[in-house]
PDB file of N, CA and C in Angstrom:
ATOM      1  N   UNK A   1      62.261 117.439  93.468  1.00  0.00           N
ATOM      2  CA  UNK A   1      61.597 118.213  94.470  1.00  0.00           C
ATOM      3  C   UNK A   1      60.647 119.182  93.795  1.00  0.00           C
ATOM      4  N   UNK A   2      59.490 119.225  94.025  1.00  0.00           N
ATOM      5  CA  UNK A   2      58.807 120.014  93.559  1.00  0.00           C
ATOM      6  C   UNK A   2      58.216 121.251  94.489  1.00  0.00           C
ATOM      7  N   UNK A   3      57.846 122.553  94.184  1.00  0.00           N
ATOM      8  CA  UNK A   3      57.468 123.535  94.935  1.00  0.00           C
ATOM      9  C   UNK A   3      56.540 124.257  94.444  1.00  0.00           C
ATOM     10  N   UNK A   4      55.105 124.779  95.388  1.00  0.00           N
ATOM     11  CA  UNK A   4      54.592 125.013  94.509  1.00  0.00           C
ATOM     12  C   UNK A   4      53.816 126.485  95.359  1.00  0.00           C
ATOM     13  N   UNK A   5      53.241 127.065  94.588  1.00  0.00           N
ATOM     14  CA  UNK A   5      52.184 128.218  95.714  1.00  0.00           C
ATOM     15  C   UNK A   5      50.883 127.610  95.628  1.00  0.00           C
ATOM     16  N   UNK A   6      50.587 127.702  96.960  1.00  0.00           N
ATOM     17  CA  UNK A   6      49.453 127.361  97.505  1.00  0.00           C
ATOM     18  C   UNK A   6      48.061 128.505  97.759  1.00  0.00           C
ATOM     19  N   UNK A   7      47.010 128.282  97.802  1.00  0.00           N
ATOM     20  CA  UNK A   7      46.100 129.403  97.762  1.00  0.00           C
ATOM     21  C   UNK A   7      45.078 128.433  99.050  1.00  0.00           C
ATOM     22  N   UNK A   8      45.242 129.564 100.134  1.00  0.00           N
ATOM     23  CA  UNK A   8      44.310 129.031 100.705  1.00  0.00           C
ATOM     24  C   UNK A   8      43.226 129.945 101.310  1.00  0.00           C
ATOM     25  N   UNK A   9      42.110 129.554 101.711  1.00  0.00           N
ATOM     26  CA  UNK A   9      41.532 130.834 102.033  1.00  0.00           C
ATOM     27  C   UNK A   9      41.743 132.296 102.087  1.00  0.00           C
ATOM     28  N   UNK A  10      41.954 132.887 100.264  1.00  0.00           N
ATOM     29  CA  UNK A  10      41.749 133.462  99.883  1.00  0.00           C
ATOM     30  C   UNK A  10      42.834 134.289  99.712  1.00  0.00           C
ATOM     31  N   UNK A  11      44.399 133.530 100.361  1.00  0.00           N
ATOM     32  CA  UNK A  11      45.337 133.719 100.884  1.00  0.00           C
ATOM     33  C   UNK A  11      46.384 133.412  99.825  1.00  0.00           C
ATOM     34  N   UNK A  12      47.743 133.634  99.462  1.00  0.00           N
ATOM     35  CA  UNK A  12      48.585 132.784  98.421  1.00  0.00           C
ATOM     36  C   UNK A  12      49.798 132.971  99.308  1.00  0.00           C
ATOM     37  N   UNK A  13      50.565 131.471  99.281  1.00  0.00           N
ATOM     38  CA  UNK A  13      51.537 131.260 100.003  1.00  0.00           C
ATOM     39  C   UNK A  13      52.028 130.928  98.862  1.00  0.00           C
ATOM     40  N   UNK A  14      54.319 131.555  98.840  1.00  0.00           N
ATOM     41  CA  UNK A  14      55.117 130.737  98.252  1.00  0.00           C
ATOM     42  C   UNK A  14      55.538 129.236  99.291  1.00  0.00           C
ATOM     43  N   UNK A  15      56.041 128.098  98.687  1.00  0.00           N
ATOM     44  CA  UNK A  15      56.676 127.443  99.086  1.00  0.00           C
ATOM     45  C   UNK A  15      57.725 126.492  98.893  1.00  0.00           C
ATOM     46  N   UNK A  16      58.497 126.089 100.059  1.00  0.00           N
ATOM     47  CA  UNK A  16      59.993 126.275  99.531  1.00  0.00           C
ATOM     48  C   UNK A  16      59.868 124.490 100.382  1.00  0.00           C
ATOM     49  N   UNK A  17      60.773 123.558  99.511  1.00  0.00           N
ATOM     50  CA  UNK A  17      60.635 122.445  99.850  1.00  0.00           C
ATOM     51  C   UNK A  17      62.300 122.051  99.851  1.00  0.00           C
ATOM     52  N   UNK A  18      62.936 122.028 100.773  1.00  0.00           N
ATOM     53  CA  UNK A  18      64.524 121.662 101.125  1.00  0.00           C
ATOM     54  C   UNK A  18      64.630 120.222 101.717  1.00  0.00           C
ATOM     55  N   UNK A  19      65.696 119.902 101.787  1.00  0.00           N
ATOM     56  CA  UNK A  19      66.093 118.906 102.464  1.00  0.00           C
ATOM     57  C   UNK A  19      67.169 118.937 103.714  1.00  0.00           C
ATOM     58  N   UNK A  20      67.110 118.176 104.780  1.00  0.00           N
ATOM     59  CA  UNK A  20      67.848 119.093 105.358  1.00  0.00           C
ATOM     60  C   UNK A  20      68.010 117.276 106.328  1.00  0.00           C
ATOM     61  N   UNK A  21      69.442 117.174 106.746  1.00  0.00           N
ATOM     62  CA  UNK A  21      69.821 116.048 107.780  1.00  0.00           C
ATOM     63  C   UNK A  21      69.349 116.309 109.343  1.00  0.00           C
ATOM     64  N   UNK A  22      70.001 115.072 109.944  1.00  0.00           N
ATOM     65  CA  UNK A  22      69.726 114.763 110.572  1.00  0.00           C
ATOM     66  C   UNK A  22      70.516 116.271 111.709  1.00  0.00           C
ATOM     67  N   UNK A  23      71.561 116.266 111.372  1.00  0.00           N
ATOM     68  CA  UNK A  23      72.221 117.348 112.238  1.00  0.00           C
ATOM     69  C   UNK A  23      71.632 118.888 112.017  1.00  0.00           C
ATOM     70  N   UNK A  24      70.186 118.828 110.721  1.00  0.00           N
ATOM     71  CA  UNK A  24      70.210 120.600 111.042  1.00  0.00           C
ATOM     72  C   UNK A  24      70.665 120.949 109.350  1.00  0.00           C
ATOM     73  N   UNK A  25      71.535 120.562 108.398  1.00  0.00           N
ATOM     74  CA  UNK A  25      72.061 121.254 108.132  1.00  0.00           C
ATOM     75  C   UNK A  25      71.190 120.787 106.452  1.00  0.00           C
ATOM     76  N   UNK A  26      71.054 121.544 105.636  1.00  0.00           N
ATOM     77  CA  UNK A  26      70.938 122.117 104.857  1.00  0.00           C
ATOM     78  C   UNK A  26      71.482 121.410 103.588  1.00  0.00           C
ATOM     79  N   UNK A  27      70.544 120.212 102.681  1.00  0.00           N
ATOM     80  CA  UNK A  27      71.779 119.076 101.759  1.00  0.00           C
ATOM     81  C   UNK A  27      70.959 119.900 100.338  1.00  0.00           C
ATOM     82  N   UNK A  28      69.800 120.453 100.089  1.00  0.00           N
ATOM     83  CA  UNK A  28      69.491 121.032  99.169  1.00  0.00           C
ATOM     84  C   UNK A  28      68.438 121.801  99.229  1.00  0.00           C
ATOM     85  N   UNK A  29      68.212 122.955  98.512  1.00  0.00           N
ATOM     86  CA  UNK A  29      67.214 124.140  98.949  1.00  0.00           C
ATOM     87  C   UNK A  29      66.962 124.349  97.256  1.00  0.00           C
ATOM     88  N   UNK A  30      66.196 124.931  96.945  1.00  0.00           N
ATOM     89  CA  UNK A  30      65.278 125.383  95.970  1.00  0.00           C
ATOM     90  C   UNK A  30      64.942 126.731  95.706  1.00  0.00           C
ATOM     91  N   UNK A  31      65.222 126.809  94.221  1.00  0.00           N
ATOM     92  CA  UNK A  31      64.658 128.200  93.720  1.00  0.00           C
ATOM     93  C   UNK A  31      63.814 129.162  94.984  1.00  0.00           C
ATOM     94  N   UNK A  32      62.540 128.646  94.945  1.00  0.00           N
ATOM     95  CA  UNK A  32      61.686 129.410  96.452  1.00  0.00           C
ATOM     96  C   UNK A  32      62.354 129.487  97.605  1.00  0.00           C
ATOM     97  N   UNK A  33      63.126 128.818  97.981  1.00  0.00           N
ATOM     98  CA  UNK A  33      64.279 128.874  99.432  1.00  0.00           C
ATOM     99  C   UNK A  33      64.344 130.676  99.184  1.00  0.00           C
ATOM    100  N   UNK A  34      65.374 130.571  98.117  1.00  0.00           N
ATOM    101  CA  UNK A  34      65.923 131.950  97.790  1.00  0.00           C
ATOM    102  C   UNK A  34      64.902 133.053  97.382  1.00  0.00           C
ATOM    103  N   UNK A  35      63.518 132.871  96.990  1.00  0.00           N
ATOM    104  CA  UNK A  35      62.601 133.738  96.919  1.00  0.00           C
ATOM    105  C   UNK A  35      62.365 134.093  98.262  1.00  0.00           C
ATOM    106  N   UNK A  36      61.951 133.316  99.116  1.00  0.00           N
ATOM    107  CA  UNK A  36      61.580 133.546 100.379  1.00  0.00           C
ATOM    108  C   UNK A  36      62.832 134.175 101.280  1.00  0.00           C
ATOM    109  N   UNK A  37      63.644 133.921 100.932  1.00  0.00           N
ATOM    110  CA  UNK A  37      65.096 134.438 101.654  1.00  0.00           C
ATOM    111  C   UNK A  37      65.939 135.730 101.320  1.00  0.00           C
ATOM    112  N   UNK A  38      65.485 135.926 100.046  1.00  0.00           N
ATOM    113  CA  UNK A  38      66.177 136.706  99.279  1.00  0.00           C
ATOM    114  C   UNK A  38      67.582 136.615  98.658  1.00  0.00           C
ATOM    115  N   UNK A  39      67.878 135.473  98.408  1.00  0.00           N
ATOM    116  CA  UNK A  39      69.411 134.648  98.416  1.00  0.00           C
ATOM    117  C   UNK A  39      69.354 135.187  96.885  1.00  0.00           C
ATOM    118  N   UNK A  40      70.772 135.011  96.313  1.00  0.00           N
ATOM    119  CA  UNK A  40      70.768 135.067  94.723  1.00  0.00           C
ATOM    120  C   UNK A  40      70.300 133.455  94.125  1.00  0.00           C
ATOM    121  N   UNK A  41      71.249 132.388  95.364  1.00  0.00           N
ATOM    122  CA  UNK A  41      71.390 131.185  94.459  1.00  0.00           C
ATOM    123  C   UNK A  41      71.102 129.733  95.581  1.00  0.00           C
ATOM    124  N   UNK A  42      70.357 128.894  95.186  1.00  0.00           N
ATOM    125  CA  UNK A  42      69.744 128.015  96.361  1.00  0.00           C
ATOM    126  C   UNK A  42      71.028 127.441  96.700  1.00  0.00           C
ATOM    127  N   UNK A  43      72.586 127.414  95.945  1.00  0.00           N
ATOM    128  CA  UNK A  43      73.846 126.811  96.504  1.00  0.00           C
ATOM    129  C   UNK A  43      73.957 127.739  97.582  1.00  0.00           C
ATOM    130  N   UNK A  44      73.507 128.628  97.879  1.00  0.00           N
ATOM    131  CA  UNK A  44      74.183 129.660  98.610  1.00  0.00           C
ATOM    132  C   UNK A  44      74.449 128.606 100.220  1.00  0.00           C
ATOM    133  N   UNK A  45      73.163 128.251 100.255  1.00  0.00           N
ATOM    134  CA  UNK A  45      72.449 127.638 101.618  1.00  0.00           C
ATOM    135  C   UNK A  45      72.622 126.264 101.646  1.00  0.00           C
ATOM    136  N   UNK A  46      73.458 125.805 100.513  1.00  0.00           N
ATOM    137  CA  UNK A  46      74.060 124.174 100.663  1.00  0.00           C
ATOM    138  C   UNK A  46      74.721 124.158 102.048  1.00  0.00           C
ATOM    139  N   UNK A  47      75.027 123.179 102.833  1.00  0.00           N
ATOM    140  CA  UNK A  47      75.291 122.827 104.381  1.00  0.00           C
ATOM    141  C   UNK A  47      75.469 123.977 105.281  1.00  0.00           C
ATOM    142  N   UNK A  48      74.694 124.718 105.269  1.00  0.00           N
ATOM    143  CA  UNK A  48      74.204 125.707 106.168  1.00  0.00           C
ATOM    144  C   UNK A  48      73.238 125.037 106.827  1.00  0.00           C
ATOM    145  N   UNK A  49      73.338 125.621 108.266  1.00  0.00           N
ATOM    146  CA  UNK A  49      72.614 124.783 108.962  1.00  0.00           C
ATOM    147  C   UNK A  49      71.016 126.176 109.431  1.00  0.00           C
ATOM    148  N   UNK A  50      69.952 125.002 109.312  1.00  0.00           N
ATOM    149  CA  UNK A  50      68.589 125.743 109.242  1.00  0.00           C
ATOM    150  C   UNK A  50      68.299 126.845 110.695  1.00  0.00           C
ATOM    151  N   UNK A  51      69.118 126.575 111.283  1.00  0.00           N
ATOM    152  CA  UNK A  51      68.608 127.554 112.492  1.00  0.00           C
ATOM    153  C   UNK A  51      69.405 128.703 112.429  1.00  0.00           C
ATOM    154  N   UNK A  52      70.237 129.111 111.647  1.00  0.00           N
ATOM    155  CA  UNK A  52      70.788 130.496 111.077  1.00  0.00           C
ATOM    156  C   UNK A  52      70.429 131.185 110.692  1.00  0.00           C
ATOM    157  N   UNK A  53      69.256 130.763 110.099  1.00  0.00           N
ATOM    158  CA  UNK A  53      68.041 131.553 109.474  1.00  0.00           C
ATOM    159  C   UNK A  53      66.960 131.780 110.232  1.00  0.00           C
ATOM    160  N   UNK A  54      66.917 131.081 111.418  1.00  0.00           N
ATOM    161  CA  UNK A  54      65.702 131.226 112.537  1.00  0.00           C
ATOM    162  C   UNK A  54      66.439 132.371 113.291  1.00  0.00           C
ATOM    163  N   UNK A  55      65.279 133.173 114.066  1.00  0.00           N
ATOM    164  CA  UNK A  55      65.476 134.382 114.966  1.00  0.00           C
ATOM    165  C   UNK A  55      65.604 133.305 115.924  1.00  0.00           C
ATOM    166  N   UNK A  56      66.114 133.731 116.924  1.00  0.00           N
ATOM    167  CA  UNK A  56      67.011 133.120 117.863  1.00  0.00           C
ATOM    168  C   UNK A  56      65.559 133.197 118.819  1.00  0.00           C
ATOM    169  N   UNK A  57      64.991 133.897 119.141  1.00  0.00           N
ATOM    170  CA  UNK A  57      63.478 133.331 120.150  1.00  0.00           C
ATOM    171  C   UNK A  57      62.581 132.465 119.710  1.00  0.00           C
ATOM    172  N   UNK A  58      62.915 132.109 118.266  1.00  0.00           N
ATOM    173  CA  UNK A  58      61.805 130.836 117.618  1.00  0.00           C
ATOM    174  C   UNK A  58      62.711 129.889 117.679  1.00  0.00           C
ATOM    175  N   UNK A  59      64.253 129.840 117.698  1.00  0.00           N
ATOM    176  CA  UNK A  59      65.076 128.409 117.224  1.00  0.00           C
ATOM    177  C   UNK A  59      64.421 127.380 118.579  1.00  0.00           C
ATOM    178  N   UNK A  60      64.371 127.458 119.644  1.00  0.00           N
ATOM    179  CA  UNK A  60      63.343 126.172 120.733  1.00  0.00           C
ATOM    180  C   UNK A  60      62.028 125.491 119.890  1.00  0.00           C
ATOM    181  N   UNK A  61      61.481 126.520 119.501  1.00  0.00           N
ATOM    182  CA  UNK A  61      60.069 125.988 118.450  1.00  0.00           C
ATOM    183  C   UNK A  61      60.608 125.018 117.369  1.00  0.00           C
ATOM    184  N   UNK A  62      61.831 125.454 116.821  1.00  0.00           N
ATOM    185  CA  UNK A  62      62.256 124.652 115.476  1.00  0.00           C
ATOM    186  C   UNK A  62      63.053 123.199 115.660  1.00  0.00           C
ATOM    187  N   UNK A  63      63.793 123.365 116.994  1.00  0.00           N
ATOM    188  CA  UNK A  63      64.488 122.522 117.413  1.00  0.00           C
ATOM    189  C   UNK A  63      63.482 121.334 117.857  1.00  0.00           C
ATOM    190  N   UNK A  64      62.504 121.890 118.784  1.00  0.00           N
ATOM    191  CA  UNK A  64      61.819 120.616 119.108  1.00  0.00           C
ATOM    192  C   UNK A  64      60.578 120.043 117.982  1.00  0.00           C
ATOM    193  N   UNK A  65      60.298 120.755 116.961  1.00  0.00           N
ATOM    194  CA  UNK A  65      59.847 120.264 116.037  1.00  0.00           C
ATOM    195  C   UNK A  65      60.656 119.627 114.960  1.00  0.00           C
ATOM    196  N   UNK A  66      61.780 119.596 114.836  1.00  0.00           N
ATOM    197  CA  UNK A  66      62.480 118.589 114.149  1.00  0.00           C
ATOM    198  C   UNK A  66      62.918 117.245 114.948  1.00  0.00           C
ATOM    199  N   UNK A  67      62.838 117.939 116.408  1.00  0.00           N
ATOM    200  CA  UNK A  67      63.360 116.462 117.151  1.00  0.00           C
ATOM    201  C   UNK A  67      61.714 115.601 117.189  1.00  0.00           C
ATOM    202  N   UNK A  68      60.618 116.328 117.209  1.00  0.00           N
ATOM    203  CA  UNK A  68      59.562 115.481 117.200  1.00  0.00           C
ATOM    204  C   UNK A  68      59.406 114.690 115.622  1.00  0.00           C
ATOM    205  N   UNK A  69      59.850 115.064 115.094  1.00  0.00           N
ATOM    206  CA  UNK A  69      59.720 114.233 113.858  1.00  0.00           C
ATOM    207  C   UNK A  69      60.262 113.634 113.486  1.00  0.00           C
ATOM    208  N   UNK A  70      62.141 113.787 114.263  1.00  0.00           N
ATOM    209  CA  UNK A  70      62.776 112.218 113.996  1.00  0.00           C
ATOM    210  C   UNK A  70      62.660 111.208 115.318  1.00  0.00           C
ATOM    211  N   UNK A  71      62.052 112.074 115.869  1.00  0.00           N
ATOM    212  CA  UNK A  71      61.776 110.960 116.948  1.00  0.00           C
ATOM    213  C   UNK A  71      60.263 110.761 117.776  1.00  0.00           C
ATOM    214  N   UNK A  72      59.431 111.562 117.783  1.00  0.00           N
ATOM    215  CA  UNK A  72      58.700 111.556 118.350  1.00  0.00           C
ATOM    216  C   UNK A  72      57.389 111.256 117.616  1.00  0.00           C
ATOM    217  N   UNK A  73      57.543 111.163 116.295  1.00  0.00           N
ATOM    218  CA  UNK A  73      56.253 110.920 114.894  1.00  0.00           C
ATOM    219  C   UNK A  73      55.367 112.055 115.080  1.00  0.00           C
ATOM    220  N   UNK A  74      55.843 113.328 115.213  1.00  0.00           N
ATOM    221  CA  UNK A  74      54.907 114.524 115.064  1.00  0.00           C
ATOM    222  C   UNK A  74      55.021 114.816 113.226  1.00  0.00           C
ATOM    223  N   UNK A  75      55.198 114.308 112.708  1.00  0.00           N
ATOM    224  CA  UNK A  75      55.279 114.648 111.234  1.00  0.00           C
ATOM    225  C   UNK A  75      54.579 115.537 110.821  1.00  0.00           C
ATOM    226  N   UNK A  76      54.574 116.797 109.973  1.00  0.00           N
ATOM    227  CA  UNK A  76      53.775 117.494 109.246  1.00  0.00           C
ATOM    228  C   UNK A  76      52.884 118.397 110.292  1.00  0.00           C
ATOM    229  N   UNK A  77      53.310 118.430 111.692  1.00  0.00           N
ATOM    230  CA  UNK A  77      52.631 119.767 111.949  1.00  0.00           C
ATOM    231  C   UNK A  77      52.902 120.944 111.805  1.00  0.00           C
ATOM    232  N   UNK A  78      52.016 122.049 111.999  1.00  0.00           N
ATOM    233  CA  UNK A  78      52.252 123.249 111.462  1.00  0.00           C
ATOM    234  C   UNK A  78      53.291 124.302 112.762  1.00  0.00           C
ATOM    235  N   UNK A  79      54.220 125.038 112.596  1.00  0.00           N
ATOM    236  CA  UNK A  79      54.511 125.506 113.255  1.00  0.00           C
ATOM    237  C   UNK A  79      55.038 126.991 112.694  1.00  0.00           C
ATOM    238  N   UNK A  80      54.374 127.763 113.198  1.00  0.00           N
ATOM    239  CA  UNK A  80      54.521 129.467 112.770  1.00  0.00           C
ATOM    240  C   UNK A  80      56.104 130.242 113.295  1.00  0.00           C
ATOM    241  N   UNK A  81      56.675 130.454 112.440  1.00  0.00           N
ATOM    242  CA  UNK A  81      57.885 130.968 113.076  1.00  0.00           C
ATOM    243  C   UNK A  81      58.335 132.229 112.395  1.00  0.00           C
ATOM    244  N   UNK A  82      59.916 132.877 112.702  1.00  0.00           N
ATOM    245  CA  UNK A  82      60.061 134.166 112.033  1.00  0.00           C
ATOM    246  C   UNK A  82      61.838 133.615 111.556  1.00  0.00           C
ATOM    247  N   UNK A  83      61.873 133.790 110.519  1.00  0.00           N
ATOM    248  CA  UNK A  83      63.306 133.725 109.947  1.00  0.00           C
ATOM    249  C   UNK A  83      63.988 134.978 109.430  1.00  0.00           C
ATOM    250  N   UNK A  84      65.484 135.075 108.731  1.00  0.00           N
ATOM    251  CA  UNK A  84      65.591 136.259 108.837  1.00  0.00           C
ATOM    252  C   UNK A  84      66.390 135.979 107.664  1.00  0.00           C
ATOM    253  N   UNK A  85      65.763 136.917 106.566  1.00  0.00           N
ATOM    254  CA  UNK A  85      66.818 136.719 104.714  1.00  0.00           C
ATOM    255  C   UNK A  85      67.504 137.718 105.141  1.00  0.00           C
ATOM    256  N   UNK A  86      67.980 137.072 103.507  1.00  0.00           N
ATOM    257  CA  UNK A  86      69.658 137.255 103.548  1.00  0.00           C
ATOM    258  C   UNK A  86      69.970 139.237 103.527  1.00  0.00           C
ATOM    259  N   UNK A  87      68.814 139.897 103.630  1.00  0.00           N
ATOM    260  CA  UNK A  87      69.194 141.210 103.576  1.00  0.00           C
ATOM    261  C   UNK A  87      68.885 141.725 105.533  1.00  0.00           C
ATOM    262  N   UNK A  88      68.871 140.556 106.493  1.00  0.00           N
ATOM    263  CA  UNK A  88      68.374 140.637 107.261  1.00  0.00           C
ATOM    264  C   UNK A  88      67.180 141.275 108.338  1.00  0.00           C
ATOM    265  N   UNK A  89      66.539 141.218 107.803  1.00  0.00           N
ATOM    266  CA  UNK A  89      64.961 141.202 107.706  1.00  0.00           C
ATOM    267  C   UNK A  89      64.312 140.036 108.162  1.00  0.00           C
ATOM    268  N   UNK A  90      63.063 140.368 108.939  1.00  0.00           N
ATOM    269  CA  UNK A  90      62.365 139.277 110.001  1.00  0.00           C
ATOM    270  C   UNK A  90      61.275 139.429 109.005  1.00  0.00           C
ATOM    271  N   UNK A  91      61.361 137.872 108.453  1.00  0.00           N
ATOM    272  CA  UNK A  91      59.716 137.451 107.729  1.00  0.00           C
ATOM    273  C   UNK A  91      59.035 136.502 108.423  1.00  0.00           C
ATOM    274  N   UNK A  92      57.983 136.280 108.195  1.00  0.00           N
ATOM    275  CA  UNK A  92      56.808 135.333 108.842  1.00  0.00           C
ATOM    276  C   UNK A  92      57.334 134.308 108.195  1.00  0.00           C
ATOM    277  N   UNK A  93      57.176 132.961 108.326  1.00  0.00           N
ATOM    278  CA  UNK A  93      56.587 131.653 107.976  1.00  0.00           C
ATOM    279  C   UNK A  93      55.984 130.867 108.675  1.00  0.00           C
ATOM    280  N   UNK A  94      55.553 129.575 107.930  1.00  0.00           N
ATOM    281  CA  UNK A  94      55.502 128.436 108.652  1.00  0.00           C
ATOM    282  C   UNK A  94      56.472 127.520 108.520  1.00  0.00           C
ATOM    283  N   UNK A  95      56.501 126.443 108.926  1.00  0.00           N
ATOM    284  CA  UNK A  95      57.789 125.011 108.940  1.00  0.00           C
ATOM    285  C   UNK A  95      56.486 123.774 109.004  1.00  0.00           C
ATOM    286  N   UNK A  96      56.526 123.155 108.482  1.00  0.00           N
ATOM    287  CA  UNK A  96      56.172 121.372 108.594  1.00  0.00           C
ATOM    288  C   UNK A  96      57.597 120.714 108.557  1.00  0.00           C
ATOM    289  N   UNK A  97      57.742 120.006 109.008  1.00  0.00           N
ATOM    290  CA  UNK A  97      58.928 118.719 108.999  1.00  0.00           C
ATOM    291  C   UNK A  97      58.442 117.396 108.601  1.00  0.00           C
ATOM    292  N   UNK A  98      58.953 116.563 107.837  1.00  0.00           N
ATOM    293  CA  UNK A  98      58.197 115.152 107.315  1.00  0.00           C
ATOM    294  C   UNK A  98      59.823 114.361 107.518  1.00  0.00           C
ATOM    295  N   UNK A  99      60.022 113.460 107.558  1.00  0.00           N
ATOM    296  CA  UNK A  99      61.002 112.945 107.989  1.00  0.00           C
ATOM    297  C   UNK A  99      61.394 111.424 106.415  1.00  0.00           C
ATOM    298  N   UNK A 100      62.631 111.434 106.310  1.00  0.00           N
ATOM    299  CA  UNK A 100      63.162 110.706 105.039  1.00  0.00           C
ATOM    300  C   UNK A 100      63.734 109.484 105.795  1.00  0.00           C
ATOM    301  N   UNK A 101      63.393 108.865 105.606  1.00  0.00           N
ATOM    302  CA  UNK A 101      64.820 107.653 105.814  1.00  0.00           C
ATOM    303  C   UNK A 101      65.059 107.218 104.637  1.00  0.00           C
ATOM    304  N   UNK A 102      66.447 106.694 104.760  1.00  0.00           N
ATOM    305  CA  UNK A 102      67.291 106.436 103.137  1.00  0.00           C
ATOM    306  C   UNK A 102      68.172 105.642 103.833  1.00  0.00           C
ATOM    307  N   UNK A 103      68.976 104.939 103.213  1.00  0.00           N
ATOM    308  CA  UNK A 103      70.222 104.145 103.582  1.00  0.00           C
ATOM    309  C   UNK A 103      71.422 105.437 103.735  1.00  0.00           C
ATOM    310  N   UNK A 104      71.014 106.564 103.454  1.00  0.00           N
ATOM    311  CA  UNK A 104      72.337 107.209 103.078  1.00  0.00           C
ATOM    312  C   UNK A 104      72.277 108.047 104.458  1.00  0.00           C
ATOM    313  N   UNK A 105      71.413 107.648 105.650  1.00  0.00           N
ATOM    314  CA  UNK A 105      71.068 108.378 106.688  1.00  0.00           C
ATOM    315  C   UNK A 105      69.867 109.072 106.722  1.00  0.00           C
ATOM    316  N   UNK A 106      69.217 109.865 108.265  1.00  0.00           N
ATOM    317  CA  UNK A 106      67.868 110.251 108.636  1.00  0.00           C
ATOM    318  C   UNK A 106      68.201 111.513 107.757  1.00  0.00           C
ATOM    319  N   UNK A 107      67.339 112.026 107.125  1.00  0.00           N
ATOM    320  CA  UNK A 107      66.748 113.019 106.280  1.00  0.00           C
ATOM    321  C   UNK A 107      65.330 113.284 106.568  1.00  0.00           C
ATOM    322  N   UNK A 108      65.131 115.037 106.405  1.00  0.00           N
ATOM    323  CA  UNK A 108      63.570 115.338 106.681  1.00  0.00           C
ATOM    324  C   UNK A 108      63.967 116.454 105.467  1.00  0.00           C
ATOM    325  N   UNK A 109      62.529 116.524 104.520  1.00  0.00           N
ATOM    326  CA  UNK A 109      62.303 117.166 104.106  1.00  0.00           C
ATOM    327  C   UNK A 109      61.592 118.703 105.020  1.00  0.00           C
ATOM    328  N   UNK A 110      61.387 119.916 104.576  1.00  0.00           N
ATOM    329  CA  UNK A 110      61.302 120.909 105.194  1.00  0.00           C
ATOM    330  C   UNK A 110      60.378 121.765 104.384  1.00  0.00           C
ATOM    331  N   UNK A 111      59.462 121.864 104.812  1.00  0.00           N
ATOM    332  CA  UNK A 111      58.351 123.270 103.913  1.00  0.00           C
ATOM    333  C   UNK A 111      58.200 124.374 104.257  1.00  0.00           C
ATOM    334  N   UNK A 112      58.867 125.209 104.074  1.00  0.00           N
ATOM    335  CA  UNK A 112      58.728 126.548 104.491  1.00  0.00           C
ATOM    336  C   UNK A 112      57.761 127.411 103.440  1.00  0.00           C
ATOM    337  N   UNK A 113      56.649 127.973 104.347  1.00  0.00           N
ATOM    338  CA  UNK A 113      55.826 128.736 103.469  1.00  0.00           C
ATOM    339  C   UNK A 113      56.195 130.034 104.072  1.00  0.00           C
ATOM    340  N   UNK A 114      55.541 130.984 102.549  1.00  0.00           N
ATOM    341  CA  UNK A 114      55.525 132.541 102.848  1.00  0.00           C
ATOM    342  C   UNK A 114      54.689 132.947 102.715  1.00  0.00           C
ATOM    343  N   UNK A 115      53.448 133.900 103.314  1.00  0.00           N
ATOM    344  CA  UNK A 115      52.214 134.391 102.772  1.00  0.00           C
ATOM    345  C   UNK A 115      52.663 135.939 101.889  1.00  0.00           C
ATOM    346  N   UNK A 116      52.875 135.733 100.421  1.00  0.00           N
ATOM    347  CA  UNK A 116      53.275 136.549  99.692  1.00  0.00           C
ATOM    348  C   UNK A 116      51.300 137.820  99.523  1.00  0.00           C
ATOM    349  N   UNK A 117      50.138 137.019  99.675  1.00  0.00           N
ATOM    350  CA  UNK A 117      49.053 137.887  99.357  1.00  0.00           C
ATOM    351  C   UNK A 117      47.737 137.756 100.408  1.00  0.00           C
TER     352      UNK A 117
END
């Protein structure tokens, strides 16, 4: 898995590239997970499920953008939301969803950006 910061108009985003099943939950997260979260350790957030971290007035936004991508082929759109690290605190992001299939079951990868500048 690779993660990387992005610079976009003039802008620098961290980003955090997880994996996450079919049910929601959380099979591996990344160094940046925990930058963006403020976690000590990306195990922290092993099968934790992703909407724990969503403010509860964005989890509808997150829900139906993961259901559009295992089912509906919305892949990779952008969707602006607010999550809340681990010192509980409301940060900005975005979410894309891209969707995995594997024999080992539906998997979507997950991009969560942060505008750190």
């Amino acid at each position: 898995m690779a993660s990387t910061t992005n610079i976009q108009k003039d802008q620098i985003y961290l980003t955090s590239e997880i994996i996450v099943n079919s049910n929601g939950r959380v099979l591996n997260a990344d160094k940046e997970f925990c930058e963006i979260l403020t976690c000590k350790s990306p195990n922290i957030a092993h099968n934790s499920i992703i909407l724990d971290y969503v403010v509860e007035q964005d989890r509808t936004t997150v829900v139906n953008a993961f259901i559009d991508t295992f089912y509906g082929n919305q892949e990779g759109k952008l969707f602006k939301v607010k999550m809340i690290d681990y010192s509980g605190q409301e940060i900005d992001v975005t979410f894309n969803f891209f969707p995995i299939k594997s024999s080992k079951g539906e998997k979507s990868t997950l991009l969560i950006r942060k505008k750190i500048f």
